[in-house]
Protein backbone atom coordinates (compact mmCIF):
# COMPACT_ATOMS: atom_id res chain seq x y z
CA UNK A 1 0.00 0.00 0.00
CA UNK A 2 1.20 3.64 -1.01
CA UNK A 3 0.35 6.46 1.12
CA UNK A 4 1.05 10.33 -0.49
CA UNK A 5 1.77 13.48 0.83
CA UNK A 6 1.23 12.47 4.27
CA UNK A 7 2.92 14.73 7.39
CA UNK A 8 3.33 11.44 8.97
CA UNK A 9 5.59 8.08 9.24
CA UNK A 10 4.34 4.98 8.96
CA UNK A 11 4.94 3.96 12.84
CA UNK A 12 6.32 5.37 15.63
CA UNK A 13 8.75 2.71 16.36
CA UNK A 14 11.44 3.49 14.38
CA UNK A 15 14.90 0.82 13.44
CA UNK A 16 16.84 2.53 10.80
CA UNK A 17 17.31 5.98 9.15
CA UNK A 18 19.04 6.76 5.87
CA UNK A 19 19.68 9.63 3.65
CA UNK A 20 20.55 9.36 -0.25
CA UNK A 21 22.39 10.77 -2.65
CA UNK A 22 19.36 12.93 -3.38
CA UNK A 23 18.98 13.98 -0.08
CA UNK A 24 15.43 11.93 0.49
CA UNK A 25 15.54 10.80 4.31
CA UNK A 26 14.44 7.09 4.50
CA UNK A 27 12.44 5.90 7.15
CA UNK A 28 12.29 2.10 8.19
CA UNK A 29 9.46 1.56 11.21
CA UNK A 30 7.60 -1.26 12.41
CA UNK A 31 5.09 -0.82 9.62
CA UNK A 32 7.18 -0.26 6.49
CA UNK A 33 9.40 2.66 5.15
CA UNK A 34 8.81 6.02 4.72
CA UNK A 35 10.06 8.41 2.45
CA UNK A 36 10.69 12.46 3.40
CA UNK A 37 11.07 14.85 0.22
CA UNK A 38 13.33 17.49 1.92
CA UNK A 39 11.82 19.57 -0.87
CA UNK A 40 8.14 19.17 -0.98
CA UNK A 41 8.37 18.55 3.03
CA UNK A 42 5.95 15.75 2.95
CA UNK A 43 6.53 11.80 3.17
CA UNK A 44 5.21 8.91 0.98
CA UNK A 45 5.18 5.80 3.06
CA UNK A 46 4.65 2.24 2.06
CA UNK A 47 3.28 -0.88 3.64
CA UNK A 48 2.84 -4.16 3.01
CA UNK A 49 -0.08 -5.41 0.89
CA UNK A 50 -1.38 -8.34 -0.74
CA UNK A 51 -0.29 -7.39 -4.49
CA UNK A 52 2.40 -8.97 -6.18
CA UNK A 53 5.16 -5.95 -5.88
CA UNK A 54 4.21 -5.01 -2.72
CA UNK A 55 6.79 -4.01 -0.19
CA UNK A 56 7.47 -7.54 2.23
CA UNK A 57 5.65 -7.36 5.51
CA UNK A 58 7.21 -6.68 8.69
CA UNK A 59 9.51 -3.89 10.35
CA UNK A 60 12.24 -2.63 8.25
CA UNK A 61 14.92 -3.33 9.57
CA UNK A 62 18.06 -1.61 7.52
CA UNK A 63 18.20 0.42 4.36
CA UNK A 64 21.19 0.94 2.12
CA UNK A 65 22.04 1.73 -1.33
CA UNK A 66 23.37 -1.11 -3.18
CA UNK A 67 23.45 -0.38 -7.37
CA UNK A 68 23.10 2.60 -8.94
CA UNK A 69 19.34 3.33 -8.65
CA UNK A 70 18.55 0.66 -6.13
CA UNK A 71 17.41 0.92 -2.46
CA UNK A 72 17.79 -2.34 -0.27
CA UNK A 73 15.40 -2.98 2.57
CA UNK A 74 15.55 -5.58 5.09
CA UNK A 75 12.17 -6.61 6.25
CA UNK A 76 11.92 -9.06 9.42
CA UNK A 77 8.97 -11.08 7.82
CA UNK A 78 9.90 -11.25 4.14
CA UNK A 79 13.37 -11.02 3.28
CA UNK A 80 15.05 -7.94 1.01
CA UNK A 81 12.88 -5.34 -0.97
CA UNK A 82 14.50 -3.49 -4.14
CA UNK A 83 13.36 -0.20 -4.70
CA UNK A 84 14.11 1.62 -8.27
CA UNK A 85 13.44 4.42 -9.81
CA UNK A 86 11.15 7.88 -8.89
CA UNK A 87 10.63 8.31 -5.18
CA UNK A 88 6.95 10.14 -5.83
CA UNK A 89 5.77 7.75 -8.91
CA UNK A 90 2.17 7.23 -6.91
CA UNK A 91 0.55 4.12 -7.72
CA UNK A 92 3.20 2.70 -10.47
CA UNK A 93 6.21 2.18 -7.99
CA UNK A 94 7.02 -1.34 -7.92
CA UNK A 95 9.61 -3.59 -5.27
CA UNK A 96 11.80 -6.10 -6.56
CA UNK A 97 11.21 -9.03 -3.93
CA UNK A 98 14.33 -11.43 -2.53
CA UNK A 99 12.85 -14.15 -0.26
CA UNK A 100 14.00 -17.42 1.15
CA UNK A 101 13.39 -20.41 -1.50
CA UNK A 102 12.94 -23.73 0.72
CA UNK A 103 12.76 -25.70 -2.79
CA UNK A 104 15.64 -24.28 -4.42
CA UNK A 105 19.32 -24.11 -3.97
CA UNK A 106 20.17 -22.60 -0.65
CA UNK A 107 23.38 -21.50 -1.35
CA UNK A 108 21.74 -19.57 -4.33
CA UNK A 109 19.04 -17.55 -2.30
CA UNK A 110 17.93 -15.70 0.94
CA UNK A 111 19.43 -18.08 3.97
CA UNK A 112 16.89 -16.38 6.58
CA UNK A 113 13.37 -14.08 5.86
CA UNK A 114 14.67 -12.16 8.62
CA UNK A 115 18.25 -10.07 7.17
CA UNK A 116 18.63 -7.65 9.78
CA UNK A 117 21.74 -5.27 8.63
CA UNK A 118 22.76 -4.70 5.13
CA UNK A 119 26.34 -3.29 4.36
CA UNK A 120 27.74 -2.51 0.58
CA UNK A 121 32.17 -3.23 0.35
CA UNK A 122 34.22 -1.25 -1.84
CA UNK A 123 34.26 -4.30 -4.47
CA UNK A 124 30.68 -4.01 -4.87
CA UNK A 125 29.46 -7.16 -2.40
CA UNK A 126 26.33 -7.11 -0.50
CA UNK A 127 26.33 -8.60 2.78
CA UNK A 128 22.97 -9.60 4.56
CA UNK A 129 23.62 -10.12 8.33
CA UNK A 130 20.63 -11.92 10.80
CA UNK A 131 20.31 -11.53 13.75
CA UNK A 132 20.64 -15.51 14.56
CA UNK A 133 21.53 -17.78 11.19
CA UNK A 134 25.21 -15.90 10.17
CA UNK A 135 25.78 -13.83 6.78
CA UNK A 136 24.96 -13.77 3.21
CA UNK A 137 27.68 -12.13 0.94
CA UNK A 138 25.71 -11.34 -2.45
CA UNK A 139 27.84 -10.85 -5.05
CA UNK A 140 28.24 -9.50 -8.61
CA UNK A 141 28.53 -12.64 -9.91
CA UNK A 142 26.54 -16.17 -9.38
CA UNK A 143 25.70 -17.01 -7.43
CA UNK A 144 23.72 -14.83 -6.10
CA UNK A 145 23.86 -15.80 -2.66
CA UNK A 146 26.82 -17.71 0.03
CA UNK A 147 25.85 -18.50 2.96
CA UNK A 148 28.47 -17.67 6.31
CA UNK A 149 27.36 -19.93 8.75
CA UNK A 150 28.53 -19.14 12.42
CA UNK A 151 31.87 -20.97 13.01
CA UNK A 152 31.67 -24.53 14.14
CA UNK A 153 28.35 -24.61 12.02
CA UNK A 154 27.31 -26.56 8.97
CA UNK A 155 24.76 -25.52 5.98
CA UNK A 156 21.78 -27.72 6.08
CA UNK A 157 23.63 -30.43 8.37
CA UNK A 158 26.27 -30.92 5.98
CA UNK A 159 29.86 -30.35 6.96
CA UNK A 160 31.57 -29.22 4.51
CA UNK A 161 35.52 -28.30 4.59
CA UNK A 162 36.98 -25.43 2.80
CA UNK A 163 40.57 -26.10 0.66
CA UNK A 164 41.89 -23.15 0.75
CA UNK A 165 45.77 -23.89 -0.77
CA UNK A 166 47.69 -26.49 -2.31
CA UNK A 167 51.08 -27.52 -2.83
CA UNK A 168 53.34 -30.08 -4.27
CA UNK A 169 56.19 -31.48 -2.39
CA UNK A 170 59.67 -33.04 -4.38
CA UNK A 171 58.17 -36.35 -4.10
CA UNK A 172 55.37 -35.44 -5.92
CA UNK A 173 52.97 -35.73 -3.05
CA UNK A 174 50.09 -33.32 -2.77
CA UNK A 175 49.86 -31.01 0.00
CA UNK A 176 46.20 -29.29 0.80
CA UNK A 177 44.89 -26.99 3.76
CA UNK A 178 42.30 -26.19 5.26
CA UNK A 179 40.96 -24.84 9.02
CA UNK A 180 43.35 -25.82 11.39
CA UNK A 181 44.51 -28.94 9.56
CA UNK A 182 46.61 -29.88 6.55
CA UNK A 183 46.47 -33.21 4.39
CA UNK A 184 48.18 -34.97 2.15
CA UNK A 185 47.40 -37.10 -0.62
CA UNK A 186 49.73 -40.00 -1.63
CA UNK A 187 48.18 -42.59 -3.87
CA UNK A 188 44.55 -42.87 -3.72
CA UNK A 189 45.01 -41.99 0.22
CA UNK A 190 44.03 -39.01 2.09
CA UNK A 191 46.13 -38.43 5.56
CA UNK A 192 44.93 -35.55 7.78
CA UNK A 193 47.03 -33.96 10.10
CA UNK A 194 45.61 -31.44 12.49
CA UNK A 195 47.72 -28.61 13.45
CA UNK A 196 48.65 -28.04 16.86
CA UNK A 197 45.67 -26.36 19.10
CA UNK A 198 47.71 -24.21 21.01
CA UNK A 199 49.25 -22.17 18.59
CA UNK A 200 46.20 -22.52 16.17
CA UNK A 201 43.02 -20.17 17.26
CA UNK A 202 39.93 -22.01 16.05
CA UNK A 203 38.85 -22.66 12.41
CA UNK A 204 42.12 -20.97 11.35
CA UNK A 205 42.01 -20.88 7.35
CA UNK A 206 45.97 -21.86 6.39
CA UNK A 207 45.86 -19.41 3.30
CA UNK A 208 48.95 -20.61 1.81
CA UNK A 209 51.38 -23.95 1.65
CA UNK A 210 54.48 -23.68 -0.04
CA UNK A 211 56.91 -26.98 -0.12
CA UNK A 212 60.68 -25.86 -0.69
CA UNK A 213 64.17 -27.03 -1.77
CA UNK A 214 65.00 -28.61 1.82
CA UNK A 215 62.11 -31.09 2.11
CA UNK A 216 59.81 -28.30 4.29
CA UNK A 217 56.52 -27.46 4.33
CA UNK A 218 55.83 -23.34 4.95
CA UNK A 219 52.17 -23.19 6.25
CA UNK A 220 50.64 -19.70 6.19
CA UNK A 221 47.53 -18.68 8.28
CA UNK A 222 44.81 -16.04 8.55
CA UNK A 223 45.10 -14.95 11.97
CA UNK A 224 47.82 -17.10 13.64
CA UNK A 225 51.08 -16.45 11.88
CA UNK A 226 53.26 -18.80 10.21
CA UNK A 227 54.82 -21.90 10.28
CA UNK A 228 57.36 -24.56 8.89
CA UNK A 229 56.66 -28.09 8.98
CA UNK A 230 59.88 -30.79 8.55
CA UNK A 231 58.38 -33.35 5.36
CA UNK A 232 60.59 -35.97 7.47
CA UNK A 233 59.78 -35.92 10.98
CA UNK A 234 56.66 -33.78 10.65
CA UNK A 235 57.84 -31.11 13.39
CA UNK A 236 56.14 -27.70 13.07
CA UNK A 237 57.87 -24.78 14.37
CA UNK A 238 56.55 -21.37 14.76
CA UNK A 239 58.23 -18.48 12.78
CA UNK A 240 58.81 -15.38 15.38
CA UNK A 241 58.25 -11.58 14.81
CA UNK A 242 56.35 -11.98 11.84
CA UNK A 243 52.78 -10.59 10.34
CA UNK A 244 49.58 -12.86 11.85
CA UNK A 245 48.60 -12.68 8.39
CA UNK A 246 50.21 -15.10 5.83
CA UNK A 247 49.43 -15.23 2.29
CA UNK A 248 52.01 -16.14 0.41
CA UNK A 249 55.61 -17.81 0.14
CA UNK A 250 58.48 -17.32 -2.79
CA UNK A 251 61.77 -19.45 -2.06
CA UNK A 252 64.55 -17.16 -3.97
CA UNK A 253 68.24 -18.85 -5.52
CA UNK A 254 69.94 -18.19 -2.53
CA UNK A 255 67.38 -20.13 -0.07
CA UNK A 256 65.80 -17.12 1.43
CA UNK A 257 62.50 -17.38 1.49
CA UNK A 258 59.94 -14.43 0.96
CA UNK A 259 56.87 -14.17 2.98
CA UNK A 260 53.92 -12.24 1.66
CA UNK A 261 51.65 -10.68 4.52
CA UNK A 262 49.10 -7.90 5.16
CA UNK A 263 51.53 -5.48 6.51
CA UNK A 264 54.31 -6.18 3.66
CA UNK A 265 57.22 -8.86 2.65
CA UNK A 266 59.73 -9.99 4.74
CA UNK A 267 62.28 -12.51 4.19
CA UNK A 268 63.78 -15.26 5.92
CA UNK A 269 67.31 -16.41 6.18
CA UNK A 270 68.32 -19.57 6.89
CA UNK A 271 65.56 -20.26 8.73
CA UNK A 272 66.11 -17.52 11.57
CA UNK A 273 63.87 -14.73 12.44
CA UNK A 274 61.60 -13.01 9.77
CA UNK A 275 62.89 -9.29 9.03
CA UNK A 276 60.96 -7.00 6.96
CA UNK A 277 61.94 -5.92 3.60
CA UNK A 278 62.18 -2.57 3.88
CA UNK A 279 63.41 -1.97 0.86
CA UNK A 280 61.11 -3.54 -1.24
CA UNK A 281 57.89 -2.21 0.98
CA UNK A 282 58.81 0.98 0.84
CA UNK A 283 58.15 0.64 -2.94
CA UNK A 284 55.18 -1.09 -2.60
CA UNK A 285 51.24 1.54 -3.64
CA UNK A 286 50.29 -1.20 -1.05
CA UNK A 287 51.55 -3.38 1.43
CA UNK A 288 48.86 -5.69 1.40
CA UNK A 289 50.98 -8.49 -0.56
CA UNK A 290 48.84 -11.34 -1.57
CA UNK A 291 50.91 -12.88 -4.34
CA UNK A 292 54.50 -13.08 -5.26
CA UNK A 293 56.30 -14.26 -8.47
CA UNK A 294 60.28 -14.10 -9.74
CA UNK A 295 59.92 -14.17 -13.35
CA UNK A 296 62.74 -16.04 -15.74
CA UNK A 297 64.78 -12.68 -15.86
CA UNK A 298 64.80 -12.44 -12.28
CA UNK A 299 62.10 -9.97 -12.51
CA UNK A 300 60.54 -9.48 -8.70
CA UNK A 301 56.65 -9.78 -9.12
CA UNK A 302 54.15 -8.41 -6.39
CA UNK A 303 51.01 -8.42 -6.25
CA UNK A 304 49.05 -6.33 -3.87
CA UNK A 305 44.74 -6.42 -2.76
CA UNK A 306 44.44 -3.26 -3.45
CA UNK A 307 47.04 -1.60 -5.46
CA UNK A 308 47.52 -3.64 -8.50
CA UNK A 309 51.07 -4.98 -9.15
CA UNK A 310 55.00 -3.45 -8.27
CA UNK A 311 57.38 -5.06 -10.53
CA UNK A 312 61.04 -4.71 -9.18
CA UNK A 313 63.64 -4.98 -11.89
CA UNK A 314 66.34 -7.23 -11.55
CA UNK A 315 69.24 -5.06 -13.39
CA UNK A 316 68.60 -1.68 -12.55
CA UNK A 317 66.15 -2.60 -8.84
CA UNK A 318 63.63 0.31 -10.57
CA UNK A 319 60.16 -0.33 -10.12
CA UNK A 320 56.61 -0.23 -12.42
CA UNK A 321 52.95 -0.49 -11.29
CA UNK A 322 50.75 -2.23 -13.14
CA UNK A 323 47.19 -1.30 -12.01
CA UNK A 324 43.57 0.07 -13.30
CA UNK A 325 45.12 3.32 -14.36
CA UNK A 326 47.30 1.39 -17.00
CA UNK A 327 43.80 -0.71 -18.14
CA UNK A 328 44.36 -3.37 -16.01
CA UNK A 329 40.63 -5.35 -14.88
CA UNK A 330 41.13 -4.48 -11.71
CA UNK A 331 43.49 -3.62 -8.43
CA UNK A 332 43.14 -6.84 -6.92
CA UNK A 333 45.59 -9.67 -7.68
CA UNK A 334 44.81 -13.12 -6.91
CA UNK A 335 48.09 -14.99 -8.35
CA UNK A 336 50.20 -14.74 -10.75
CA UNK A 337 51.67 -17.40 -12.78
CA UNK A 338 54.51 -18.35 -15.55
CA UNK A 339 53.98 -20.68 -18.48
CA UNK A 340 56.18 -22.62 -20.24
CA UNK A 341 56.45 -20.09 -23.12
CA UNK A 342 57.15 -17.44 -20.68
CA UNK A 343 53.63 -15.58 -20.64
CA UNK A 344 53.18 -14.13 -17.09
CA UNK A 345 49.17 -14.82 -16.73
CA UNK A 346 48.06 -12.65 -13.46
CA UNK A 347 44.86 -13.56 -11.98
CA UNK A 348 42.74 -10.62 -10.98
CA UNK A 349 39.62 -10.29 -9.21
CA UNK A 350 38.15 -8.78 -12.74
CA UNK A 351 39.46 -11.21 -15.09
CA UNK A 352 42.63 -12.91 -15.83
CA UNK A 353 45.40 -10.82 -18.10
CA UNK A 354 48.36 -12.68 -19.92
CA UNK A 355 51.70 -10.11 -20.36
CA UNK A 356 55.10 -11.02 -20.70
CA UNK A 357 58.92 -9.82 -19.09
CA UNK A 358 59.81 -8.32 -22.19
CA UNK A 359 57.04 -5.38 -21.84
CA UNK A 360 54.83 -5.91 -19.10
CA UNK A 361 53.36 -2.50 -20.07
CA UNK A 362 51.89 -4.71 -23.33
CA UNK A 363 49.12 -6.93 -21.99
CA UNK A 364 45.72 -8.30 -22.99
CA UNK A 365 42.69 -9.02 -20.79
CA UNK A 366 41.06 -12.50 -21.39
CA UNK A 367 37.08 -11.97 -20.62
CA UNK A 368 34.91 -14.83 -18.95
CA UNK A 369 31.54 -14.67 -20.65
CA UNK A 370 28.22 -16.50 -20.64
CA UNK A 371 27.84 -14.66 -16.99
CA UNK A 372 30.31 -16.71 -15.04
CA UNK A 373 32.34 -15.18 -12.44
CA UNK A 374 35.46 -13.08 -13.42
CA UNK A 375 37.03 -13.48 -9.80
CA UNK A 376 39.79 -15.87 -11.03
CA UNK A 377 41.60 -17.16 -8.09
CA UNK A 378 44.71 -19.26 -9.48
CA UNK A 379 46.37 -20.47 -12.79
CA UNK A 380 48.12 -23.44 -13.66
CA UNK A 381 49.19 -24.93 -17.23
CA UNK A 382 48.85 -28.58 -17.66
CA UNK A 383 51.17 -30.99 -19.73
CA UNK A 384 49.68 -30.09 -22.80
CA UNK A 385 50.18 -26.11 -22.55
CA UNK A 386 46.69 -25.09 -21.92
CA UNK A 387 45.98 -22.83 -19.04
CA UNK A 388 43.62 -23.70 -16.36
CA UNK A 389 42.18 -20.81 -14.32
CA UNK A 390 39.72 -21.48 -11.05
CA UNK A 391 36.64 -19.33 -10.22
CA UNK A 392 33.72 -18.87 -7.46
CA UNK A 393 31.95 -21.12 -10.54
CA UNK A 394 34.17 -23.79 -11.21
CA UNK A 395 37.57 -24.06 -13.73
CA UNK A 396 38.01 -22.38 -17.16
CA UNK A 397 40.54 -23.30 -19.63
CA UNK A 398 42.88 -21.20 -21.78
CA UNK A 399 43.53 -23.05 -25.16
CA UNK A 400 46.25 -21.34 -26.93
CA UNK A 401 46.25 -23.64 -30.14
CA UNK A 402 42.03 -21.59 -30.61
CA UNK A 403 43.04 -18.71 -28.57
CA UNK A 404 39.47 -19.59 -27.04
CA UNK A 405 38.39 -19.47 -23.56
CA UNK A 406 35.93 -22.55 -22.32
CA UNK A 407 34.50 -22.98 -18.15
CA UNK A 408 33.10 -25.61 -16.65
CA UNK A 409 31.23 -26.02 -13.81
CA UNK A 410 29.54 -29.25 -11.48
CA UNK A 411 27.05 -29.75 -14.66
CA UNK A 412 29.85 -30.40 -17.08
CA UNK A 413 32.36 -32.76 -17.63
CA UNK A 414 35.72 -31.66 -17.95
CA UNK A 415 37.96 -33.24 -19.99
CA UNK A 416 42.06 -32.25 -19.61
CA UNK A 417 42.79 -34.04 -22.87
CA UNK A 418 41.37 -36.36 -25.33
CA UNK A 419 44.81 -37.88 -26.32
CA UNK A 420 45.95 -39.31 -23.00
CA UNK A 421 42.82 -38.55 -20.15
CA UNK A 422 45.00 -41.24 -17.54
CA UNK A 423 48.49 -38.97 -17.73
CA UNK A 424 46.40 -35.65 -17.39
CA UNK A 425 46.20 -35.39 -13.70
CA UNK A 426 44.97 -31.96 -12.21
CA UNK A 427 44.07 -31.62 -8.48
CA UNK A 428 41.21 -29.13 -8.27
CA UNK A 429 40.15 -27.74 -4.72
């Protein structure tokens, strides 16, 4: 129901105020939102109704702009209303509905009908907090909806274990990692190893393994630091005055070993303490490293979350930027990988981009069409020089003999090659 030109809200209990970009103050009460014209002084209100565009029924809750145009409302009955277009449109103004759908896939809609606080990021996300069942993250990309339990919790009584890194040791054993635990796969067999409780808070992600020259496993975490692990005897010892943050490892010619964290790179000698690279960071548009890479000319690669990439040249130790101001996809790099032909491919969180050491400058952005997600994660190149790339949505393949770009996802079958399918062996997490 629409209510004009009133001098009145809808209720007097009111949860959330808002103010636009037009100035219009919005209004969320027990009984629906109401709109103030700062011009006209008057509000429009609406209320729930039994019509098909109607606003959802209960108290709203939280209001935010999400896209352009749109309003989001969280109702406490319903789910999310969508409001578009004129504020004072009378009769013809319309909501775009978001409930809960019980017979579809729950990872692809509304966890809860009661959201109670909505929040835009600076990459565009939508997260839907409740007041009891965790977070929805709503992306740009399907799906449209992920579910954030509560730690410790599982999505419709199903537990189900994030991999969040993998590595291969010189034995050509399989490292993976998740929360608190690590595993290897040797054969056919899984082993799990959990990592020690009392250096390890709680569902710890380990965001990064790296397996190097001297038979060790490098274990980086989210919150609890790092960690190297002896492939022999299995002993883990802590790495002092180092970053909680860990997201990525780089084992240079001389056996130092570079440690990408949230608050910059540091390197490790010999396996003693963990100094910062000073000079290095203090080159760094950001020292938010989540990727490193030495490329075949000795090249240093780094890639940043938020800054795009600082290349450090190995002859003359200048540095270049690679980032959206150049035409990069976007600021945020994921990985950053080397082929056999010597193409740098650098996964970004808008698409992947394949360069090269000889002008880094001179790149070209590879597009992921038919609406799949663009967030590419990692890159890897199989036996038979085509480029494998994962996603939110699955893997897509790079094949450079079509210069063609093909994804699949759990409804397809994925074929690595037709020649030899038994000595085509990819381990996707």
């Amino acid at each position: 129901m629409c209510l004009l030109d009133e001098k009145s809200i809808g209720g007097n209990t009111v949860y959330s105020i808002y103010v636009d970009k037009d100035n219009y103050i919005w209004v969320g009460t027990e009984n629906g939102i109401s709109i103030f014209n700062p011009r006209s002084e008057n509000f429009i209100s609406f209320t729930h109704a039994d019509y098909p565009n109607s606003i959802l029924p209960g108290a709203v809750r939280s209001i935010t702009n999400m896209d352009s145009e749109e309003i989001w409302i969280a109702t406490s009955q319903g789910g999310i209303s969508i409001f578009e277009g004129d504020r004072f449109s009378g009769g013809n103004i319309k909501f775009t509905n978001i409930t809960p759908d019980t017979k579809g896939n729950p990872q692809e809609t509304l966890y809860s009908s009661s959201p109670y606080v909505l929040f835009k990021d600076s990459f565009g996300n939508k997260w839907i907090g409740y007041q009891s069942d965790g977070i929805d993250v709503a992306g740009y990309d399907p799906p449209f909806v992920r579910q954030m339990p509560v730690l410790g919790q599982s999505i419709n009584n199903q537990t189900r274990p994030t991999v969040w890194s993998m590595t291969t040791d010189r034995k050509g054993n399989v490292w993976m990692a998740g929360e608190r635990e690590i595993a290897i796969i040797n054969g056919n067999k899984i082993e799990r190893i959990p990592l020690p409780k009392n250096t390890f808070y709680a569902n710890t992600p380990v965001k990064a393994l790296y397996a190097d020259s001297k038979n060790n496993l490098w274990i980086g975490t989210y919150n609890s630091g790092a960690y190297i692990m002896n492939l022999k005897d299995r002993n883990i010892s802590k790495i002092n005055s180092i970053d909680r943050e860990i997201c990525c490892f780089l084992e240079e010619d001389n056996g130092d070993m570079l440690i990408g964290t949230h608050k910059g790179l540091y390197r490790m000698n010999n396996g003693k303490v963990a100094t910062l690279e000073e000079d290095i960071n203090n080159k760094l548009k950001d020292r938010y490293v989540t990727c490193i890479h030495k490329d075949k000319s000795g090249n240093l690669l780094i890639g940043t979350f938020g800054k795009g990439i600082t290349i450090v040249y190995n002859q003359s130790n200048d540095t270049s930027n690679l980032n959206v101001l150049k035409g990069m996809p976007s600021n945020t790099i994921n990985s950053i990988f080397e082929d056999s032909k010597g193409n740098i491919w650098i996964a970004t969180r808008g698409g992947v981009v394949k360069t090269s050491s000889k002008n880094y400058d001179d790149f070209k952005i590879y597009p992921i069409s038919n609406g799949y997600s663009i967030n590419i994660k990692s890159i890897e190149e199989d036996n038979y020089g085509k480029i494998w790339m994962s996603s939110e949505d699955g893997i897509t393949c790079y094949d450079p003999a079509t210069d063609s770009i093909s994804t699949y996802t759990r409804s397809h079958k994925a074929p690595l090659t037709k020649e030899n399918p038994e000595s085509a062996t990819m381990q996707i997490a």
